[in-house]
N, C-alpha and C. Protein backbone atom coordinates (compact mmCIF):
# COMPACT_ATOMS: atom_id res chain seq x y z
N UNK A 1 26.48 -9.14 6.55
CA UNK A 1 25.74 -8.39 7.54
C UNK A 1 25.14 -7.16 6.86
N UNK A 2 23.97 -6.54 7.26
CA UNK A 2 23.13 -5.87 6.57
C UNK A 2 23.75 -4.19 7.42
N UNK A 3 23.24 -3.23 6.47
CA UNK A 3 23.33 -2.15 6.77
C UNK A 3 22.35 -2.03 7.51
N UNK A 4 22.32 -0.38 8.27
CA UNK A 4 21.67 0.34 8.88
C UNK A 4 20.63 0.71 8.97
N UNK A 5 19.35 1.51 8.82
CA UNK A 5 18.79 2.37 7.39
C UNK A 5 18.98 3.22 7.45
N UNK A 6 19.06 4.09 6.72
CA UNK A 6 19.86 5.57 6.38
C UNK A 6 18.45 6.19 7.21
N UNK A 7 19.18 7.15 7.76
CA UNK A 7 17.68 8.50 8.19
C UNK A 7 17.72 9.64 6.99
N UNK A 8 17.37 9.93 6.27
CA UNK A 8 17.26 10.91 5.83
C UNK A 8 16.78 12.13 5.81
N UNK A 9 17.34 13.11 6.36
CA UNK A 9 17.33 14.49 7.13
C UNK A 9 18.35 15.44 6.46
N UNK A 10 18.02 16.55 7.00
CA UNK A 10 19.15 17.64 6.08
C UNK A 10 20.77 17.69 7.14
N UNK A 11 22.02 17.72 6.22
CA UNK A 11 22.91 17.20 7.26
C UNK A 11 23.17 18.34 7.45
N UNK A 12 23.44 18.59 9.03
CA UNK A 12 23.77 19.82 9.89
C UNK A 12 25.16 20.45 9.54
N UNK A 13 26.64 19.58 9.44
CA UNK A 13 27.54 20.15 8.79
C UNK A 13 27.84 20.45 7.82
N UNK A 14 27.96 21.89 7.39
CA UNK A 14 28.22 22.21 5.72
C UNK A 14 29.21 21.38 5.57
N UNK A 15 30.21 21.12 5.78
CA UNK A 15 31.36 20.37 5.16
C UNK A 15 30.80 18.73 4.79
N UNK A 16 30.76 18.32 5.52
CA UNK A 16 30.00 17.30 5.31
C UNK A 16 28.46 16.91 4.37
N UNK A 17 27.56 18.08 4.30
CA UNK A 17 26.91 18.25 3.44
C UNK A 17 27.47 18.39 2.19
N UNK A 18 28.47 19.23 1.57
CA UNK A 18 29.26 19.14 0.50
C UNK A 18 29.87 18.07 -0.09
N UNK A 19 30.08 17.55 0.76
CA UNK A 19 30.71 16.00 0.73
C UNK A 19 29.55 14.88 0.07
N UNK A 20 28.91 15.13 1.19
CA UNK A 20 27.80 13.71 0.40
C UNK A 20 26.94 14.30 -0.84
N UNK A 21 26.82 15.60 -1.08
CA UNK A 21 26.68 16.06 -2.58
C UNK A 21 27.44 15.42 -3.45
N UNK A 22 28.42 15.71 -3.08
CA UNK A 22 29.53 15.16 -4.44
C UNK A 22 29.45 14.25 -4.78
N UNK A 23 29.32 13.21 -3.74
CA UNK A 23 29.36 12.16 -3.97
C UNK A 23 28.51 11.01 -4.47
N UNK A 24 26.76 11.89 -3.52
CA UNK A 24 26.17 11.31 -4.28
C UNK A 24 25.55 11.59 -5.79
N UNK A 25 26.08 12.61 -6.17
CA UNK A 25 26.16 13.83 -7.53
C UNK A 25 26.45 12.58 -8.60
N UNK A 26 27.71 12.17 -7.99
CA UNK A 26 28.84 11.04 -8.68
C UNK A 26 28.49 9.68 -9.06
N UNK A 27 27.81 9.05 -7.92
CA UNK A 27 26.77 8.07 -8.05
C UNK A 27 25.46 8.22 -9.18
N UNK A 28 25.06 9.73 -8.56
CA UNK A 28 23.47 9.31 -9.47
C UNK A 28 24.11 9.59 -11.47
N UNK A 29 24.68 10.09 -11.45
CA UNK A 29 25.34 10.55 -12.89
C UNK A 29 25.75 9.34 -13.93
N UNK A 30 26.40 8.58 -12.42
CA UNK A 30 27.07 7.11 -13.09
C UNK A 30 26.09 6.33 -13.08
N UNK A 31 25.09 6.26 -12.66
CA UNK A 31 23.78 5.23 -12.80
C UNK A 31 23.27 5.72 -13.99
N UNK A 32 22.98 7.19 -14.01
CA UNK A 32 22.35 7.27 -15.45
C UNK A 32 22.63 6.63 -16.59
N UNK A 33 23.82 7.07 -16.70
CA UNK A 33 25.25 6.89 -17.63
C UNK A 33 24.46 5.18 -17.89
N UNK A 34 24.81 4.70 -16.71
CA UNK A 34 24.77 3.19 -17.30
C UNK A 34 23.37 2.41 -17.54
N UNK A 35 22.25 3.63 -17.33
CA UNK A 35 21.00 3.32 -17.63
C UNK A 35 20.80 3.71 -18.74
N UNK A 36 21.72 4.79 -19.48
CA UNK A 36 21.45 5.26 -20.95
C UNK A 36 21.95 3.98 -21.97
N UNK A 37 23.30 3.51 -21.34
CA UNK A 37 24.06 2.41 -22.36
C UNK A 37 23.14 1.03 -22.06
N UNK A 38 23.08 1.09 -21.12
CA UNK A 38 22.41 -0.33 -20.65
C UNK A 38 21.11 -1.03 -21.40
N UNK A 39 20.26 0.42 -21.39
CA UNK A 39 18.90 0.21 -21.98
C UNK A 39 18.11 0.82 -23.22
N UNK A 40 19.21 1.55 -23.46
CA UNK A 40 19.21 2.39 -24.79
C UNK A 40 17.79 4.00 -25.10
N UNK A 41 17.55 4.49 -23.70
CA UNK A 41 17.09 5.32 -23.71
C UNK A 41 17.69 6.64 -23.47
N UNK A 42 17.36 7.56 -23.70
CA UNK A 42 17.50 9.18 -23.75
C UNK A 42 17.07 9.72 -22.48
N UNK A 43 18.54 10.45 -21.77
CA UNK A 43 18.26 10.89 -20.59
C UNK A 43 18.65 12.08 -19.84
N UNK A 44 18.18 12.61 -18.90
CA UNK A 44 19.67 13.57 -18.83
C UNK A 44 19.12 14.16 -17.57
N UNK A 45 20.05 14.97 -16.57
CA UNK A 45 19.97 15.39 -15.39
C UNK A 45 20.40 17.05 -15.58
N UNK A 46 20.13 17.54 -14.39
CA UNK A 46 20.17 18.67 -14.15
C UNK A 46 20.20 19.19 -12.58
N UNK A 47 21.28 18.90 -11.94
CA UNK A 47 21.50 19.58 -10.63
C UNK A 47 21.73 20.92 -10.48
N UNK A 48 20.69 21.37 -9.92
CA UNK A 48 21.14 22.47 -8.76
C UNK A 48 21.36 22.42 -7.46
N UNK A 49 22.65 23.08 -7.00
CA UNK A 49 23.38 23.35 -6.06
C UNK A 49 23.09 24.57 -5.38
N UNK A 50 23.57 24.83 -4.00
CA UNK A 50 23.72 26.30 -3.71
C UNK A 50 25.32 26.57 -3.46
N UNK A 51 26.15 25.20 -4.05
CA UNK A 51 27.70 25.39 -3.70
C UNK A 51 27.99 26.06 -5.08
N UNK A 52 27.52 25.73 -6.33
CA UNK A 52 27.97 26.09 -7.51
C UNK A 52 26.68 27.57 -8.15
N UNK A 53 27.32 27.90 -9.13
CA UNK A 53 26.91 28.87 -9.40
C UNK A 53 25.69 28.88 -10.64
N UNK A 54 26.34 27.64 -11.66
CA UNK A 54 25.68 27.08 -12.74
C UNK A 54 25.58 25.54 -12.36
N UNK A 55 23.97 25.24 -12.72
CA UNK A 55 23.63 24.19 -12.74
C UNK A 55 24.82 22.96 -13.16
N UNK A 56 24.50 21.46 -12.70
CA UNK A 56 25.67 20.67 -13.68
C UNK A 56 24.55 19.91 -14.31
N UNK A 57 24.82 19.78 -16.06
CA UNK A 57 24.03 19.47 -16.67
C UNK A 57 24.63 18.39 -17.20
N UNK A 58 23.93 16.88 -17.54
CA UNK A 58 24.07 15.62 -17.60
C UNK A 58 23.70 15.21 -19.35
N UNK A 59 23.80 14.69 -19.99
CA UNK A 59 25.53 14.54 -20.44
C UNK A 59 26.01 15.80 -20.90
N UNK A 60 25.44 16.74 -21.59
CA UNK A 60 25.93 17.92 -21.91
C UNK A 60 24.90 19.11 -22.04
N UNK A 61 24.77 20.15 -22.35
CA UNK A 61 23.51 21.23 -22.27
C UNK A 61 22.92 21.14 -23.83
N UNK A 62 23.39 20.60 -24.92
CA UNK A 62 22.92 20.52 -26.07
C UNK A 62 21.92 19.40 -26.17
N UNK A 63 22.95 17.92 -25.40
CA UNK A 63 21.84 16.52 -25.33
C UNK A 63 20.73 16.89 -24.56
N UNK A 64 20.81 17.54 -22.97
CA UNK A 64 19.89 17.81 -22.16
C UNK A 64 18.27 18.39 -22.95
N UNK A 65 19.17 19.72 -23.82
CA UNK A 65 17.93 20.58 -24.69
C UNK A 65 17.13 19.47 -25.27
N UNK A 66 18.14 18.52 -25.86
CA UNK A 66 17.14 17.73 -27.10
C UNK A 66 16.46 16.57 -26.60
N UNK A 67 16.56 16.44 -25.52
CA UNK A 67 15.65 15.30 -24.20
C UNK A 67 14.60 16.12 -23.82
N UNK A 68 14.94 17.25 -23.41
CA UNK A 68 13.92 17.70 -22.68
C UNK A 68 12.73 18.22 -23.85
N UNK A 69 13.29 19.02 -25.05
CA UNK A 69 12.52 19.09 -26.44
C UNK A 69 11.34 18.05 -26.70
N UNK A 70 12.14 16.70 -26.63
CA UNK A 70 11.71 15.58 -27.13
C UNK A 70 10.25 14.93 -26.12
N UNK A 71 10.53 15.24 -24.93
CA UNK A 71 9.95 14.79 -24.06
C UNK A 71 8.60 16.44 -23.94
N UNK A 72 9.06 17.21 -24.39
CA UNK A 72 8.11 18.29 -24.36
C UNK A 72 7.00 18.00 -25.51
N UNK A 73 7.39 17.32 -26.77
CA UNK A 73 7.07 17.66 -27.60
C UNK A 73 6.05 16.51 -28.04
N UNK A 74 6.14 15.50 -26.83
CA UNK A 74 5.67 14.45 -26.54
C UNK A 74 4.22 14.72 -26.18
N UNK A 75 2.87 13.76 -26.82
CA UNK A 75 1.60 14.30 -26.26
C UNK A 75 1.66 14.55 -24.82
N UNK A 76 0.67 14.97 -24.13
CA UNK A 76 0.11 15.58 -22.74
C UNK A 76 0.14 14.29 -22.19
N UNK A 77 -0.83 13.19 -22.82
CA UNK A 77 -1.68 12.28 -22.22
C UNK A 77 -0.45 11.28 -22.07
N UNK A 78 0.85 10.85 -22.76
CA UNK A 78 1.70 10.16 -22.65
C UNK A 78 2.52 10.84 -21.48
N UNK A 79 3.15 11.74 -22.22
CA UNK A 79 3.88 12.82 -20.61
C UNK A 79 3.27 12.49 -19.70
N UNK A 80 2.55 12.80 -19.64
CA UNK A 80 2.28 12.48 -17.48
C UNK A 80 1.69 10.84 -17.37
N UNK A 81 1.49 10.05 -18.21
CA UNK A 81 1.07 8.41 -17.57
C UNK A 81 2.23 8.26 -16.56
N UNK A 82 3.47 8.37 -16.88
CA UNK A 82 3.89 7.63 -15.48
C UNK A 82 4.29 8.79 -14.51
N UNK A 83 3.99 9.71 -14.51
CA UNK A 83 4.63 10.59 -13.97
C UNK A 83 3.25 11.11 -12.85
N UNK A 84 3.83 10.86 -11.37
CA UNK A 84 2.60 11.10 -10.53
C UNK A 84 3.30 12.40 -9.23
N UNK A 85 2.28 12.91 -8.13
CA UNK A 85 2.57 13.38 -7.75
C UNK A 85 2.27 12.97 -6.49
N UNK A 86 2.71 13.65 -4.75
CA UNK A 86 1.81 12.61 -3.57
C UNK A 86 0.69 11.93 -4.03
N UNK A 87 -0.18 12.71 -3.94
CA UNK A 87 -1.78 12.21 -4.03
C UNK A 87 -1.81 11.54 -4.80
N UNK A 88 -1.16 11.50 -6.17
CA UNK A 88 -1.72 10.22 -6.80
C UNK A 88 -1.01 9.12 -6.32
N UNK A 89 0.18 9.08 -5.68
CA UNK A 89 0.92 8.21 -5.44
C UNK A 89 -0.22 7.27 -4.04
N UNK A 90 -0.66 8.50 -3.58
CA UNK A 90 -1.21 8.07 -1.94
C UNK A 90 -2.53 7.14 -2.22
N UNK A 91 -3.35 7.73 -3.67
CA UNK A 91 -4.78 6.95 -4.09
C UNK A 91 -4.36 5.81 -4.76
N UNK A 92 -3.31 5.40 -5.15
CA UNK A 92 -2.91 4.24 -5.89
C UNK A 92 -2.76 3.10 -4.24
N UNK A 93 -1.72 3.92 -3.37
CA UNK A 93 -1.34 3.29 -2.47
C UNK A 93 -3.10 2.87 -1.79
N UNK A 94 -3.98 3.43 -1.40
CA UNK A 94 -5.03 3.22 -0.41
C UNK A 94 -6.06 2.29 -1.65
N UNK A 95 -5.79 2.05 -2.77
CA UNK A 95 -6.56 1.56 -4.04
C UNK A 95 -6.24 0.31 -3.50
N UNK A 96 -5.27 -0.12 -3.73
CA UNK A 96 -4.54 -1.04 -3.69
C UNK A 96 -4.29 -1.63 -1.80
N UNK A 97 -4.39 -1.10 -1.06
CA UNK A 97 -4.65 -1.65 0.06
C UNK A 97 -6.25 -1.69 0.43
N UNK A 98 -6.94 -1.34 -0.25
CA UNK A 98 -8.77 -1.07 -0.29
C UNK A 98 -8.82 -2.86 -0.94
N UNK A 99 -8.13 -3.04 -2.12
CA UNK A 99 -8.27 -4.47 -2.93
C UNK A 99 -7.59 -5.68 -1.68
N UNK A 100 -6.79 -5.51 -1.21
CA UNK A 100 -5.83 -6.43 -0.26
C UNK A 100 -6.86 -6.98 0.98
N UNK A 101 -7.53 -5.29 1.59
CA UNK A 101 -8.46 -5.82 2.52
C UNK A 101 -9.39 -6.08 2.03
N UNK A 102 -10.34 -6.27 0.91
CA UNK A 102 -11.24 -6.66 0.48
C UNK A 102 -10.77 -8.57 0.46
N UNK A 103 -9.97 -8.57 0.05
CA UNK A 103 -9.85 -10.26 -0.82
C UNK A 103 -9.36 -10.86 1.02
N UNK A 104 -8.72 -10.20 1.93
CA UNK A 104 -8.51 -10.73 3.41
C UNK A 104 -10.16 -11.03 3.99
N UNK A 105 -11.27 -10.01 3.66
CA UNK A 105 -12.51 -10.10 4.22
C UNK A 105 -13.27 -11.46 3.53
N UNK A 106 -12.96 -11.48 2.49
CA UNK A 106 -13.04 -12.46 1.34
C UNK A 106 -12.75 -13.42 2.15
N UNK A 107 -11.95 -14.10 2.40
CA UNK A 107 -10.88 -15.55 3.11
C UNK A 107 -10.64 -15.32 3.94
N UNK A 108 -11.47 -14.07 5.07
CA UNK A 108 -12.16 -15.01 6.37
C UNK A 108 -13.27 -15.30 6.59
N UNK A 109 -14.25 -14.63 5.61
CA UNK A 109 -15.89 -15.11 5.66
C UNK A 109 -15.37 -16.62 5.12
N UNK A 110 -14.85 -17.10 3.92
CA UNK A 110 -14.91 -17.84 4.02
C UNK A 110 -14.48 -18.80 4.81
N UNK A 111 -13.48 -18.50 5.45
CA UNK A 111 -12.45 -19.40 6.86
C UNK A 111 -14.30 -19.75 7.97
N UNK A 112 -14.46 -18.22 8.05
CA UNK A 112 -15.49 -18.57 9.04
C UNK A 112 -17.14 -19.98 8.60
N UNK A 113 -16.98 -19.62 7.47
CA UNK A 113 -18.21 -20.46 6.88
C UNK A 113 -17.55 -21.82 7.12
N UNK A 114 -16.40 -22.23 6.62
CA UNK A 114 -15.69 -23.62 7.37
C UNK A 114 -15.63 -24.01 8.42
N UNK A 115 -15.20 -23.36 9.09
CA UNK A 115 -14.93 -23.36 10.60
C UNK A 115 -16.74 -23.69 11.28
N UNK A 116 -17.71 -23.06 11.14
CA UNK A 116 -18.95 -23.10 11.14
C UNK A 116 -19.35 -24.37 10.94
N UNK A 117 -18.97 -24.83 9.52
CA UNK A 117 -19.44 -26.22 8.82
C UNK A 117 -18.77 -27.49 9.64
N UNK A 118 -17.78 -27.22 9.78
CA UNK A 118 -16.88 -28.09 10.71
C UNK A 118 -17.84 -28.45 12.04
N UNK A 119 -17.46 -27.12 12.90
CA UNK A 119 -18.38 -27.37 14.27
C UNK A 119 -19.60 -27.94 14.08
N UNK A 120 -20.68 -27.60 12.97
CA UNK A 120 -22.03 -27.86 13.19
C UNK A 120 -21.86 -29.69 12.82
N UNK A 121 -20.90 -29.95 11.97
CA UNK A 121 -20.60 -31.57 11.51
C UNK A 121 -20.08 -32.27 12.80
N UNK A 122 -19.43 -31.96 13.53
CA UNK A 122 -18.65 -32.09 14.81
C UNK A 122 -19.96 -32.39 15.29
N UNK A 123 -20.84 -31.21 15.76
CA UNK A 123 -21.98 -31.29 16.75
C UNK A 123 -21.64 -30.50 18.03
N UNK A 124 -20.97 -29.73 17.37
CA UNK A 124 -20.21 -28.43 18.30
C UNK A 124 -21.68 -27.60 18.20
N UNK A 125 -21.21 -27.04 17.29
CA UNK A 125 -21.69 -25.38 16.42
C UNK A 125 -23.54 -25.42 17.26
N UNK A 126 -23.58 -24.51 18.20
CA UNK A 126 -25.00 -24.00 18.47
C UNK A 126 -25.47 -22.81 17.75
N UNK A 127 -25.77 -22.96 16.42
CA UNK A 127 -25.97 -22.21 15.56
C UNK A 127 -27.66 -22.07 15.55
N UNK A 128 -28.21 -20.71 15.10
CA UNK A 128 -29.37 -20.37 14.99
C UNK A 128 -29.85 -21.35 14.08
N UNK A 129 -30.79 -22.14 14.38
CA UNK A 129 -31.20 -22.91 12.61
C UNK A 129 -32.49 -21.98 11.88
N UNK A 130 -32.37 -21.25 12.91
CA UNK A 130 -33.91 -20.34 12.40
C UNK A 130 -33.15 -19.20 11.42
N UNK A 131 -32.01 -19.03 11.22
CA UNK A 131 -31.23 -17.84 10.81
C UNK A 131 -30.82 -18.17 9.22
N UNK A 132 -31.96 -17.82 8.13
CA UNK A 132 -31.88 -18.73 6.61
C UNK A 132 -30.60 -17.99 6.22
N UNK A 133 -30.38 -17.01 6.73
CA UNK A 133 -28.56 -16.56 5.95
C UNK A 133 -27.51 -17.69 6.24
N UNK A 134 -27.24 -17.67 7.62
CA UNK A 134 -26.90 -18.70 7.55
C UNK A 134 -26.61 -19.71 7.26
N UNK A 135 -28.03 -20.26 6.97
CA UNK A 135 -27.85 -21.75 6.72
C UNK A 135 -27.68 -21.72 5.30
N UNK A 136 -27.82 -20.70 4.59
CA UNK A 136 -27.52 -20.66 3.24
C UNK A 136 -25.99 -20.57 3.14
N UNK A 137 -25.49 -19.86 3.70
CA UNK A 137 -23.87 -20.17 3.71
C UNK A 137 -23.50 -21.55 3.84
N UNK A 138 -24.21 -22.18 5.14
CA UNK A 138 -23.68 -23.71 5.42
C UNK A 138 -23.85 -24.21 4.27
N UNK A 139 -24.87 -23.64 3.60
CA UNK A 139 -25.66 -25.02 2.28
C UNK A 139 -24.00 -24.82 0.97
N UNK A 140 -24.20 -23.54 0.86
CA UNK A 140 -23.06 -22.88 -0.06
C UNK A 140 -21.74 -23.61 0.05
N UNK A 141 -21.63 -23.61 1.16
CA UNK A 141 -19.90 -23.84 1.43
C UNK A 141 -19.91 -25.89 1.56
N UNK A 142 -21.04 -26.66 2.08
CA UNK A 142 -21.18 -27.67 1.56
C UNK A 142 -20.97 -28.02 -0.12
N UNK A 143 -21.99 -27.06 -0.80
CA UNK A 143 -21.83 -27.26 -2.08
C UNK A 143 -20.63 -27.55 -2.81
N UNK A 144 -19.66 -26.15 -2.08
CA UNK A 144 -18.38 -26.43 -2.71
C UNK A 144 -17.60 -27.25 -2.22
N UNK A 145 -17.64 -27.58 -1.20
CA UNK A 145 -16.96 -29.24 -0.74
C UNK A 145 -16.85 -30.43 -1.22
N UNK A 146 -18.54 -30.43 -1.71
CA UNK A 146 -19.12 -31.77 -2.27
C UNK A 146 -18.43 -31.70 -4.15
N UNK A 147 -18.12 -30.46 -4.86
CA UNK A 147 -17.96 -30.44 -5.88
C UNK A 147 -16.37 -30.40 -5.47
N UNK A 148 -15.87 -29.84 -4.71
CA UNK A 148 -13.80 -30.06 -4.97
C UNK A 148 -13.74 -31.51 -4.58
N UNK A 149 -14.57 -32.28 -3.49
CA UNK A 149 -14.40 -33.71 -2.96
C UNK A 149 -14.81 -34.80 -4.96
N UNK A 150 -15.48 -34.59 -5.32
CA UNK A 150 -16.08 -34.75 -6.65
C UNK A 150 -14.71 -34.23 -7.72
N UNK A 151 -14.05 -33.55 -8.08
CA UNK A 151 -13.57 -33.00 -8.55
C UNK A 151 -12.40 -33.91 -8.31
N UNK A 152 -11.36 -34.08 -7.00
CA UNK A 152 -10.36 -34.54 -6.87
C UNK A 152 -10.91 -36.20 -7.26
N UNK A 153 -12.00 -36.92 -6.68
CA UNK A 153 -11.91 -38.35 -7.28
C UNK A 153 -12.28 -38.76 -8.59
N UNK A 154 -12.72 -37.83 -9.76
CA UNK A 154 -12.51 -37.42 -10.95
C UNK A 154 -10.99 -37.48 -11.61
N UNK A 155 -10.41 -36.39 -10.83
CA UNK A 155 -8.76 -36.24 -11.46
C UNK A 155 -7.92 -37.05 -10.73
């Protein structure tokens, strides 16, 4: 049976807020941990608290320096490739749903040019014959019929 979904909000009881710090403190530390051994990259964390006084620094404040060094010292143009902020996150997201509804508009003009070809073969379709867009679609979408019908008694 599936979980819940978490709401994520700021939790109203300090005690309880302290609590799921810790814990999830404990979690994200041990994921690192096993993302450093696992995959053999250089990593390191740095929590701040308002329970503690000094940061807790992941694996130690010497490794941390020489990650963060390393990663400083790293060109501009590499540093930030994967590293985005909302907006870029939001123009990737609307990029990428801009391509989704494009290729949906895509494969229903064409649904509709079938559907069209169908009825007018039927002797349904009261279609403009005076309308050369049209009938250039009908001609189009015949074309490719006649070449996949051609195609499959070929293969």
């Amino acid at each position: 049976m599936g979980r819940k979904a978490t709401v994520y909000e700021l939790i109203s009881n300090e005690y309880a807020r302290k609590a799921t710090l810790k814990k999830r403190k404990a979690g994200l530390l041990k994921k690192l941990s096993e993302l450093t051994t696992l995959c053999g990259v250089a990593a390191c964390a740095i929590i701040f608290s308002s329970y503690d006084a000094q940061p807790d620094v992941w694996p130690s404040k010497a490794e941390a320096c020489q990650v963060l060094k390393k990663f400083k010292s790293s060109p501009a143009q590499q540093r930030g490739k994967n590293m985005m902020d909302q907006t870029v996150l939001l123009k990737r997201s609307i990029l990428q749903l801009n391509g989704r509804l494009e290729k949906r508009k895509r494969k229903n003009r064409e649904l509709e040019k079938e559907l069209a070809l169908a009825e007018t073969m039927a002797g349904e379709n009261n279609c403009d014959w005076n309308n050369l867009e049209h009938l250039k679609e009908l001609d189009y979408q015949l074309q490719e019929n006649i070449k996949l019908i051609t195609d499959k008694i070929k293969g």
